[in-house]
PDB file of N, CA and C in Angstrom:
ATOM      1  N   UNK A   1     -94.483  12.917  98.164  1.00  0.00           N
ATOM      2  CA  UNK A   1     -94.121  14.228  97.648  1.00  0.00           C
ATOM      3  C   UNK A   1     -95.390  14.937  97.185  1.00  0.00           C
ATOM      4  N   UNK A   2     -95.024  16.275  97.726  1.00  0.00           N
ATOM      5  CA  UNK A   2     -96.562  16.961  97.149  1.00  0.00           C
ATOM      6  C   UNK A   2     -96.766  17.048  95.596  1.00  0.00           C
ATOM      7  N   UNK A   3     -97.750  17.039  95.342  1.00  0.00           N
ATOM      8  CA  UNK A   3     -98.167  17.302  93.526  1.00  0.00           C
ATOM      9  C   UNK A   3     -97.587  18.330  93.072  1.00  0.00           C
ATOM     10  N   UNK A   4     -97.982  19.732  93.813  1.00  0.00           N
ATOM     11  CA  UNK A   4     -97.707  20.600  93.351  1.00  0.00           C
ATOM     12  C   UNK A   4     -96.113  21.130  93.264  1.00  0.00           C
ATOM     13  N   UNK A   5     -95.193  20.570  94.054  1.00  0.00           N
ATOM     14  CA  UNK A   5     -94.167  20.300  94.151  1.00  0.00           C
ATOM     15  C   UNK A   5     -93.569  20.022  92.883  1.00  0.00           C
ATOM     16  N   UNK A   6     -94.391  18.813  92.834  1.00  0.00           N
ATOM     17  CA  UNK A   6     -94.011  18.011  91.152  1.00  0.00           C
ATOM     18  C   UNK A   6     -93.760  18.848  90.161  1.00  0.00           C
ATOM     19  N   UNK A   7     -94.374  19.637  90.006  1.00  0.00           N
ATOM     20  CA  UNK A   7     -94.837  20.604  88.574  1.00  0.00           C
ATOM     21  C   UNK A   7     -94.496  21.630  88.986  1.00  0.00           C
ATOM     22  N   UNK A   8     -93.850  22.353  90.066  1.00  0.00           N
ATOM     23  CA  UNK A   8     -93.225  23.797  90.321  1.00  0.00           C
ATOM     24  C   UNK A   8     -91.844  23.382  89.591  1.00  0.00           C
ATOM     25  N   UNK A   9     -91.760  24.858  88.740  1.00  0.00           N
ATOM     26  CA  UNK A   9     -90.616  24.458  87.772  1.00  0.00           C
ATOM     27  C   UNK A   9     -89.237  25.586  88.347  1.00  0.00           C
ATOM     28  N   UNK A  10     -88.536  24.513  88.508  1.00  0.00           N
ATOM     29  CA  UNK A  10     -87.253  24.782  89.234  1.00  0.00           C
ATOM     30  C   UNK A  10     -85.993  25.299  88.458  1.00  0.00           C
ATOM     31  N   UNK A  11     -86.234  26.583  87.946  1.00  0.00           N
ATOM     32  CA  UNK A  11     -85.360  27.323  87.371  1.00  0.00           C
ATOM     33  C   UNK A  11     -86.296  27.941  85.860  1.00  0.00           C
ATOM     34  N   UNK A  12     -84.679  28.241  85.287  1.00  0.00           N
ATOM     35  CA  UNK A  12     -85.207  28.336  83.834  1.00  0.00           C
ATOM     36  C   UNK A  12     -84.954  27.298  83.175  1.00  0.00           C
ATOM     37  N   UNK A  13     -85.367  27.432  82.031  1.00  0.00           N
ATOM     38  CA  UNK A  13     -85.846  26.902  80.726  1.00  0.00           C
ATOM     39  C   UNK A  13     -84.355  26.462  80.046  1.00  0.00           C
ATOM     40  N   UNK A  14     -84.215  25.420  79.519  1.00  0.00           N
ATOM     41  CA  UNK A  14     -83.696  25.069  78.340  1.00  0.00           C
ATOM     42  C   UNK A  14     -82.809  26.189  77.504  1.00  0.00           C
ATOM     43  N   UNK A  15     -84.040  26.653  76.744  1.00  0.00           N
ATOM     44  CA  UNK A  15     -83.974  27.268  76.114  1.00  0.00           C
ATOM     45  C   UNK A  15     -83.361  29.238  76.531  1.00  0.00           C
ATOM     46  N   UNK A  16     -83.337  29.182  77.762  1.00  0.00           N
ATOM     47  CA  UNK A  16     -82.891  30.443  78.193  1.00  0.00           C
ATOM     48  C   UNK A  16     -81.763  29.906  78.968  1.00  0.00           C
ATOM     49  N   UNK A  17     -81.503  28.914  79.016  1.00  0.00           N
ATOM     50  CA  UNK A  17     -80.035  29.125  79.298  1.00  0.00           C
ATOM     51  C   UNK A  17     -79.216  28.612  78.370  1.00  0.00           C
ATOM     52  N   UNK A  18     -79.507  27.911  76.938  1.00  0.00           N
ATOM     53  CA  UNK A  18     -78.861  28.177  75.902  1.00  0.00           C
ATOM     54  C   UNK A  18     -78.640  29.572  75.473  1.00  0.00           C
ATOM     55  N   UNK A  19     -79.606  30.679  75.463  1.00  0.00           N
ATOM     56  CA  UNK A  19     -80.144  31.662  75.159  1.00  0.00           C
ATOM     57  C   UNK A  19     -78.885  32.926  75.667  1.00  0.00           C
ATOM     58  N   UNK A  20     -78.533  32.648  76.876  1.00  0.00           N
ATOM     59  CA  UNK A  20     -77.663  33.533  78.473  1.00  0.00           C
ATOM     60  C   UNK A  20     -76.156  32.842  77.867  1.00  0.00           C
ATOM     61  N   UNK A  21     -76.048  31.322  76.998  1.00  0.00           N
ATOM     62  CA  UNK A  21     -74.531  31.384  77.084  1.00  0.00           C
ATOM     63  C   UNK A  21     -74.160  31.423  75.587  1.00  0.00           C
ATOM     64  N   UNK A  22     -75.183  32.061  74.511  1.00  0.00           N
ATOM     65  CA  UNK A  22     -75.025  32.452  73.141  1.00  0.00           C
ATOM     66  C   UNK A  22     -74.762  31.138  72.226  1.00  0.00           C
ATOM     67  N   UNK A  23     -75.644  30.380  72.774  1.00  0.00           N
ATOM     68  CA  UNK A  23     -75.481  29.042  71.863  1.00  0.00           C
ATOM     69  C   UNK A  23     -77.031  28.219  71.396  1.00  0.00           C
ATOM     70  N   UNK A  24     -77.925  28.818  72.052  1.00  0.00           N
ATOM     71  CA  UNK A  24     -79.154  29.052  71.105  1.00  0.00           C
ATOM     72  C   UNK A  24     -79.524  28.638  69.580  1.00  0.00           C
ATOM     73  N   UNK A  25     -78.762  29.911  68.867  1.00  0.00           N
ATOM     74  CA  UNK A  25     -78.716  29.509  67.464  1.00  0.00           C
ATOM     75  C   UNK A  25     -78.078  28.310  66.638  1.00  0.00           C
ATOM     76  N   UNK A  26     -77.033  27.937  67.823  1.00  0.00           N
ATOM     77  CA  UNK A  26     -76.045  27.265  67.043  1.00  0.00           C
ATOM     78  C   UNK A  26     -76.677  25.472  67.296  1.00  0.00           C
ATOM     79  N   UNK A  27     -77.791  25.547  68.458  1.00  0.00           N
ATOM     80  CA  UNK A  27     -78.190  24.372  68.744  1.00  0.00           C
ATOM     81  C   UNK A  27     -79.087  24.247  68.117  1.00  0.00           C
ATOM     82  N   UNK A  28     -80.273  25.059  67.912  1.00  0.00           N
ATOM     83  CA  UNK A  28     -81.413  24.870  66.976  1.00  0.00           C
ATOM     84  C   UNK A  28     -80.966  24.748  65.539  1.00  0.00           C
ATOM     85  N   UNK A  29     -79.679  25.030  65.111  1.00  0.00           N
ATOM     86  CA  UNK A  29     -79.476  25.038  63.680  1.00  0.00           C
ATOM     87  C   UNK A  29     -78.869  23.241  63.957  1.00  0.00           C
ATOM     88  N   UNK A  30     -78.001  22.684  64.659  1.00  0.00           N
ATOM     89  CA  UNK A  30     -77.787  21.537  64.615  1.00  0.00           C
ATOM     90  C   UNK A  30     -78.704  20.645  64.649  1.00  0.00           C
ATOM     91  N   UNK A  31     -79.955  20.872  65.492  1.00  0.00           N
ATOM     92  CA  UNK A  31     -80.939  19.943  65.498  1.00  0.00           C
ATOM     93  C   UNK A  31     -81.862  20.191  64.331  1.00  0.00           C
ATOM     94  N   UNK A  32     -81.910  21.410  64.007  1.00  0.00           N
ATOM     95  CA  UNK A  32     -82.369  21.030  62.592  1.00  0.00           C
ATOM     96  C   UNK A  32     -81.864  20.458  61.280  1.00  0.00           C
ATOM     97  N   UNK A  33     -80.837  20.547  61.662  1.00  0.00           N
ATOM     98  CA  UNK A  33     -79.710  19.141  60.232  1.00  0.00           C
ATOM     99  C   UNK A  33     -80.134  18.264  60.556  1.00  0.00           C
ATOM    100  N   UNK A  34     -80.297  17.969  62.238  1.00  0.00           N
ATOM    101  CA  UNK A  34     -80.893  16.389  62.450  1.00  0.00           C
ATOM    102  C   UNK A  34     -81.834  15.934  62.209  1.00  0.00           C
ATOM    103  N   UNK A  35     -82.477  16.401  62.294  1.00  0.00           N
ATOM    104  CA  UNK A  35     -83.745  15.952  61.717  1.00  0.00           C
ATOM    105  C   UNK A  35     -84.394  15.710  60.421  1.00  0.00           C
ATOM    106  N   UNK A  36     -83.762  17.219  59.854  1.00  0.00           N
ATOM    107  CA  UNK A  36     -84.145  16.818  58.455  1.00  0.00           C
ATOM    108  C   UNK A  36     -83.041  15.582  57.760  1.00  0.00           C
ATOM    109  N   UNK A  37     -81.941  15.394  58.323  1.00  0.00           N
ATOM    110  CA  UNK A  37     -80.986  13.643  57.812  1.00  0.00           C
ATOM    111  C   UNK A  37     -81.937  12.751  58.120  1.00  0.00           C
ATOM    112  N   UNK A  38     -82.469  12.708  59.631  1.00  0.00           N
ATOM    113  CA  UNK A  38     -83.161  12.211  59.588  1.00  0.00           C
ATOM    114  C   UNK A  38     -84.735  11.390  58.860  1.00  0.00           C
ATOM    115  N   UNK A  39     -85.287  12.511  58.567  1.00  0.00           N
ATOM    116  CA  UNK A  39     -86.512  12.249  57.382  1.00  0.00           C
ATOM    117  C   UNK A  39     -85.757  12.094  56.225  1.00  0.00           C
ATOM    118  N   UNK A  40     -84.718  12.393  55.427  1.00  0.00           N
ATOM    119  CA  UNK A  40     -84.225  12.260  54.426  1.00  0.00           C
ATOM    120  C   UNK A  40     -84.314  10.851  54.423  1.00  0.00           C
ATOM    121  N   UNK A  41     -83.030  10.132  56.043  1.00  0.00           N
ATOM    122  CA  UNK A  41     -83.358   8.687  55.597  1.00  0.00           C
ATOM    123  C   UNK A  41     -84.548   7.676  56.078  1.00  0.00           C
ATOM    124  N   UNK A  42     -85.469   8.236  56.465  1.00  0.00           N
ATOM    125  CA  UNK A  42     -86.711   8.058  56.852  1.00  0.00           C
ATOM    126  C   UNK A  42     -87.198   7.416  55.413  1.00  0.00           C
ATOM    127  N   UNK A  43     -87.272   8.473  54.652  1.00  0.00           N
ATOM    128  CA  UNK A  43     -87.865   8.904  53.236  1.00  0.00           C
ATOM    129  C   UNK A  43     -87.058   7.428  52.477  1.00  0.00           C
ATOM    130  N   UNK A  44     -85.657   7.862  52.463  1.00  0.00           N
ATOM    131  CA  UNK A  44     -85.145   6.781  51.614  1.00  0.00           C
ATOM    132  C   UNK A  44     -85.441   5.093  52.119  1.00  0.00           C
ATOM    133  N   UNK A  45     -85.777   4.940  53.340  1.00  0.00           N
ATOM    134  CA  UNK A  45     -86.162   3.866  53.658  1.00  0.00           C
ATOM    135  C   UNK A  45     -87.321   3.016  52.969  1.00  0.00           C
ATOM    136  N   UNK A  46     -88.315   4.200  53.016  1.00  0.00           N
ATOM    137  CA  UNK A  46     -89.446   4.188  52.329  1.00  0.00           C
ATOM    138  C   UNK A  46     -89.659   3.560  51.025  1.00  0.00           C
ATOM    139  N   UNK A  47     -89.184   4.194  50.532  1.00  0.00           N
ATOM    140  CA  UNK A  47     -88.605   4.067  48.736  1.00  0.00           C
ATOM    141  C   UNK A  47     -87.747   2.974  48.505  1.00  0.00           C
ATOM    142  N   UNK A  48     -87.024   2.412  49.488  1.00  0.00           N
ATOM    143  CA  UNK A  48     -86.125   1.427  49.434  1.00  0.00           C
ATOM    144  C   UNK A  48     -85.247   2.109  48.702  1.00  0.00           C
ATOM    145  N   UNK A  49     -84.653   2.988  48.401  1.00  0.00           N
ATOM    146  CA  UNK A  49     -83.099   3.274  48.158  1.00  0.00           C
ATOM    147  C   UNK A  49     -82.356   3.304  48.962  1.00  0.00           C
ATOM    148  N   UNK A  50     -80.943   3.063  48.840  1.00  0.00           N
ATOM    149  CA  UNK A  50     -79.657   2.886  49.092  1.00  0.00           C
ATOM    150  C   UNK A  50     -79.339   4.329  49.018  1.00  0.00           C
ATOM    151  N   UNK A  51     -77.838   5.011  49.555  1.00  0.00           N
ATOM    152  CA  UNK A  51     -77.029   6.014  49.215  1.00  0.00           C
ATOM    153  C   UNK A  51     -76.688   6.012  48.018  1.00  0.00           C
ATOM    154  N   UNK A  52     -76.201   5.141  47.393  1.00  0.00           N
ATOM    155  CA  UNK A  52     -75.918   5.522  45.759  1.00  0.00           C
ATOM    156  C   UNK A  52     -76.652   5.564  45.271  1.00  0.00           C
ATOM    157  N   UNK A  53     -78.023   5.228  44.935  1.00  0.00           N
ATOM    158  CA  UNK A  53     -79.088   5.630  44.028  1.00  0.00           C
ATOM    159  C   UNK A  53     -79.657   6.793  44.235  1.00  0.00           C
ATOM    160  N   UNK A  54     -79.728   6.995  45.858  1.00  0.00           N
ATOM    161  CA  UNK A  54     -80.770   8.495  46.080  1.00  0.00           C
ATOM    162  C   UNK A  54     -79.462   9.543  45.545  1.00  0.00           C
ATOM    163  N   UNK A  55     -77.649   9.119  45.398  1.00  0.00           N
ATOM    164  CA  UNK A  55     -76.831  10.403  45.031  1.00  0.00           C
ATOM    165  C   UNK A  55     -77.227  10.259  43.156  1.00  0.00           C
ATOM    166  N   UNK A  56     -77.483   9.251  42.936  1.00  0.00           N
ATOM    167  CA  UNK A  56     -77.123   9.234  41.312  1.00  0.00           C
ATOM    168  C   UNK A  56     -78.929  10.068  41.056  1.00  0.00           C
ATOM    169  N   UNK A  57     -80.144   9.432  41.817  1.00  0.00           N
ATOM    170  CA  UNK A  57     -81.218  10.632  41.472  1.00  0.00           C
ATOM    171  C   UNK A  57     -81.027  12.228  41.599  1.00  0.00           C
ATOM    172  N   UNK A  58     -79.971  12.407  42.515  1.00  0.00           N
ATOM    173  CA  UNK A  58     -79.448  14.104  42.964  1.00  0.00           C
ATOM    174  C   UNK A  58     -78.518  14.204  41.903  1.00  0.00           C
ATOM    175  N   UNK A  59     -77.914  13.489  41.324  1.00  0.00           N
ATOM    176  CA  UNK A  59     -77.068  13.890  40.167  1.00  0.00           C
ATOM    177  C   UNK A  59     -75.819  14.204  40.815  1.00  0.00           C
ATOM    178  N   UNK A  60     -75.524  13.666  41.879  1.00  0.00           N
ATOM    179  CA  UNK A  60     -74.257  14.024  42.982  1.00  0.00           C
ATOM    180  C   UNK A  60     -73.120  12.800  42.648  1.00  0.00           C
ATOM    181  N   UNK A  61     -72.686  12.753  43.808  1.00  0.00           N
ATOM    182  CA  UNK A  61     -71.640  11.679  44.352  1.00  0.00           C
ATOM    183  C   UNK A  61     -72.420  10.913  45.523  1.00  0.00           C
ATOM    184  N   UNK A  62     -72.012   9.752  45.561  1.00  0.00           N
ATOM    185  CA  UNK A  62     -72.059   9.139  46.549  1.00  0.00           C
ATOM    186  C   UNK A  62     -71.643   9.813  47.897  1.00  0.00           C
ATOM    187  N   UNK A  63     -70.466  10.096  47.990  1.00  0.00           N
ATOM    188  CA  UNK A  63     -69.680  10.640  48.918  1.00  0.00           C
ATOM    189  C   UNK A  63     -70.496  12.256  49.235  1.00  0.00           C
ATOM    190  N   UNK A  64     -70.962  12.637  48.631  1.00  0.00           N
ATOM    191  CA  UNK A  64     -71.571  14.511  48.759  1.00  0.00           C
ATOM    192  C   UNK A  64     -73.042  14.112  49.214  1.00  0.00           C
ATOM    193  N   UNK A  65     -73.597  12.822  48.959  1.00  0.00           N
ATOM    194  CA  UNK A  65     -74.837  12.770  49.394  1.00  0.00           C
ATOM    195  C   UNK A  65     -74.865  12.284  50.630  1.00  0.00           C
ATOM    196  N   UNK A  66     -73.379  11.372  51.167  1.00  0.00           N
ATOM    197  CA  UNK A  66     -73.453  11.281  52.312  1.00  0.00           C
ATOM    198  C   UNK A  66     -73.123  12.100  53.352  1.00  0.00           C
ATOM    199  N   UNK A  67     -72.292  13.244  52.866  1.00  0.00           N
ATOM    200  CA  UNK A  67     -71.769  13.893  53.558  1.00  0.00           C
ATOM    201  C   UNK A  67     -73.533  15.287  54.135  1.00  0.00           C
ATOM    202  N   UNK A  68     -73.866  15.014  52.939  1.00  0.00           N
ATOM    203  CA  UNK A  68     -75.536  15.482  53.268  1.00  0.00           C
ATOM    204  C   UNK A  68     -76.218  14.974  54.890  1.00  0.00           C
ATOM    205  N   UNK A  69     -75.949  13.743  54.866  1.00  0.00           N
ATOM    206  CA  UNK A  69     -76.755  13.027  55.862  1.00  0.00           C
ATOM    207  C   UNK A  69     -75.577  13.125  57.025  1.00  0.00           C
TER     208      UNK A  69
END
């Protein structure tokens, strides 16, 4: 197969055809919850806390801090 073949980009983007069926916003806002749950329990790994300690440092619930993540 030719190289240049390889790397000729065959359509649009990702991001423009989220963009064309109005779901764009609604995907970048989901992947950004993900991620930041993510580092949250990244973070708590770190620290060695559990869910109930990182809700009782938030001054929460157990249940509201998970519903966080």
């Amino acid at each position: 197969m030719n190289s240049e073949l390889r790397l000729a980009v065959l359509g649009s983007s990702l991001d423009d055809f989220l963009e064309e069926e109005g779901l764009l916003a609604e995907v970048n806002a989901i992947a950004l919850k993900r991620v930041l749950a993510w580092q949250i329990t990244q973070a708590m790994e770190h620290q060695g806390l559990n869910k109930a300690s990182m809700a009782d440092a938030m001054n929460t619930s157990r249940s509201a801090s998970v519903r966080a993540l």
